[in-house]
Protein backbone atom coordinates (compact mmCIF):
# COMPACT_ATOMS: atom_id res chain seq x y z
CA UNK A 1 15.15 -15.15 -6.90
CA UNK A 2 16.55 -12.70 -9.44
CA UNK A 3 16.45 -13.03 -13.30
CA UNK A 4 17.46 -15.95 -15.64
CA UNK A 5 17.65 -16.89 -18.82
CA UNK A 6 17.02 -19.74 -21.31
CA UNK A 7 16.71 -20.67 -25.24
CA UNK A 8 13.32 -21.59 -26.61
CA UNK A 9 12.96 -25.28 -27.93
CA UNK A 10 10.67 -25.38 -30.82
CA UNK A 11 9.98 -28.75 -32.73
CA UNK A 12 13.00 -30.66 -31.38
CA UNK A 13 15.27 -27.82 -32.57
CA UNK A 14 16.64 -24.64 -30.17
CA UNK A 15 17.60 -22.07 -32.72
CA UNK A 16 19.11 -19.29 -30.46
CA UNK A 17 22.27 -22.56 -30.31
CA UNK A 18 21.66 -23.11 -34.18
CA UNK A 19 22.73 -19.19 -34.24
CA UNK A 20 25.65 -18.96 -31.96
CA UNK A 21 27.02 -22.71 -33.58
CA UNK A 22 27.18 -20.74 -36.45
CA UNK A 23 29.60 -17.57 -35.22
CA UNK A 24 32.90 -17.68 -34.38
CA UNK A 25 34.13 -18.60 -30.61
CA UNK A 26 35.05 -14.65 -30.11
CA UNK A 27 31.97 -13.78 -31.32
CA UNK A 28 29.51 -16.33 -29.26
CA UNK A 29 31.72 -14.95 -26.53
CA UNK A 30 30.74 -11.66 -26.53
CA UNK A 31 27.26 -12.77 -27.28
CA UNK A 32 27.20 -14.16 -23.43
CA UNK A 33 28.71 -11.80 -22.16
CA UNK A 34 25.85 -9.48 -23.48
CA UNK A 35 23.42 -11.95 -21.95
CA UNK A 36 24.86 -11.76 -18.93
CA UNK A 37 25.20 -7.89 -18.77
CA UNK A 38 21.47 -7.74 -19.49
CA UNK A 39 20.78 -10.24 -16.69
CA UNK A 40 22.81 -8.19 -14.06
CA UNK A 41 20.99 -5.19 -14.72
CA UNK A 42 17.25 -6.28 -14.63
CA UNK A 43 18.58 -8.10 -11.03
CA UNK A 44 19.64 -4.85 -9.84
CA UNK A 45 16.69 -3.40 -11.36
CA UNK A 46 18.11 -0.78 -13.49
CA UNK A 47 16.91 -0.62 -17.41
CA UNK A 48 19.32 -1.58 -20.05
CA UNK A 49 20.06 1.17 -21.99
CA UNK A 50 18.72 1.18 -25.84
CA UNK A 51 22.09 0.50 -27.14
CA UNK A 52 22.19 -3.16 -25.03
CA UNK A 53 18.51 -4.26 -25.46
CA UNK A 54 15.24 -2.71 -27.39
CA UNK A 55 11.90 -3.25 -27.10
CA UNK A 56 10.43 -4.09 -31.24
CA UNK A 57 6.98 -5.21 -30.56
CA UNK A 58 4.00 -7.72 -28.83
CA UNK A 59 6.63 -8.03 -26.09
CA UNK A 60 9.74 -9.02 -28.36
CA UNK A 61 12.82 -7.57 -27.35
CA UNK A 62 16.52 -7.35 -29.45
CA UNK A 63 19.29 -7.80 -27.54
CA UNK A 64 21.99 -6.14 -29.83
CA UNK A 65 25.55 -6.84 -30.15
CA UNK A 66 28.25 -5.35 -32.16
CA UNK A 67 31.62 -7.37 -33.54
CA UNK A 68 34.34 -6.13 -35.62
CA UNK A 69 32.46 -5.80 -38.99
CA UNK A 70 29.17 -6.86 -38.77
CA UNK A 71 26.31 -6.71 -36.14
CA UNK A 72 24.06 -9.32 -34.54
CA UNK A 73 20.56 -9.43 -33.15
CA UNK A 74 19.10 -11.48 -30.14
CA UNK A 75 15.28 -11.63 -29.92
CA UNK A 76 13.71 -12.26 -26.78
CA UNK A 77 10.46 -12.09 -24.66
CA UNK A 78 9.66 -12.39 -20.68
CA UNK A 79 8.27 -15.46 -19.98
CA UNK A 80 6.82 -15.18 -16.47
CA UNK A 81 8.46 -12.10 -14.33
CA UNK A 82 12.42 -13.32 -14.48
CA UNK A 83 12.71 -15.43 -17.14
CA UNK A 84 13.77 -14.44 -20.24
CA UNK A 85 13.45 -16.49 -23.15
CA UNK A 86 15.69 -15.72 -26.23
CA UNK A 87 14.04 -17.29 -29.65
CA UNK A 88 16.78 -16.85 -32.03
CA UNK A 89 19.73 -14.91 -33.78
CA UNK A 90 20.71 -13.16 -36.80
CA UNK A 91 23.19 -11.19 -38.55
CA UNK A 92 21.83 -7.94 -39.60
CA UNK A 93 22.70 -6.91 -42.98
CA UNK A 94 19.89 -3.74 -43.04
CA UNK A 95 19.57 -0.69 -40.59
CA UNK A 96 16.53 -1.93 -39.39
CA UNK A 97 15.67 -5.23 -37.89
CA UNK A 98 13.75 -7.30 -40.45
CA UNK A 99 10.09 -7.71 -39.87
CA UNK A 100 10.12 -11.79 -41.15
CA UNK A 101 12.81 -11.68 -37.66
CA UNK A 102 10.39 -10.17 -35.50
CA UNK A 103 7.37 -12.39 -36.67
CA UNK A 104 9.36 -15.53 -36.32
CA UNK A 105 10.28 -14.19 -32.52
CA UNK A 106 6.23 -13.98 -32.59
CA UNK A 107 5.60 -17.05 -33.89
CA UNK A 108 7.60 -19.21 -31.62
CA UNK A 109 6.65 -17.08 -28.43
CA UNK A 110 2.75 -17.73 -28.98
CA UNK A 111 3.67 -21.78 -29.79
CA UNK A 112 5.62 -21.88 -26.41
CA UNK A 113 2.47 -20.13 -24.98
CA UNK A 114 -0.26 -22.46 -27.07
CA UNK A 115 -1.38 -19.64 -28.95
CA UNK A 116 -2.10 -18.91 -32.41
């Protein structure tokens, strides 16, 4: 069984979909197509490169995506050995990713885990 992938549900609400509801078709598009990209590499075992996916901390990964004029941010974490479970999205407006992103991408893997 190779790699898959799912969005974290957290209090009734899934916000990776809240995210991608919000861009436009194109952009959700290319969003997936990411995903999938990332997915077909780990099954063949290679290592994304930095520019497709980065490790940020306590086992949160970005999965980063560029569109015409503005950039986006997937955050992620391993759940298991082949599942990888994406917490939410953003729009990055600085050069680095925020740390409020990364402790929410904290936050709601250690509630899916029944940690605190």
């Amino acid at each position: 069984m190779g790699f898959t992938y799912d969005f974290a549900e957290v209090n009734g609400k899934v916000p990776m979909i809240e995210f991608l509801d919000a861009l436009t078709i194109k952009e959700r598009a290319k969003i997936f197509a990411y995903i999938d990209k990332l997915i077909e590499l780990k099954n063949q075992g290679i290592q994304p490169k930095e520019k497709l996916s980065k490790p940020l901390a306590d086992g949160i990964f970005e999965l980063r995506v560029s569109f015409e004029n503005r950039i986006s941010r997937s955050l992620y974490f391993y759940e298991g050995k082949q599942n990888i479970l994406f917490t939410h999205g953003f729009v990055k407006k600085d050069p680095k990713t925020p740390k409020g992103e990364i402790d929410r991408a904290i936050s709601i893997c250690k509630a899916l885990r029944g940690e605190r």
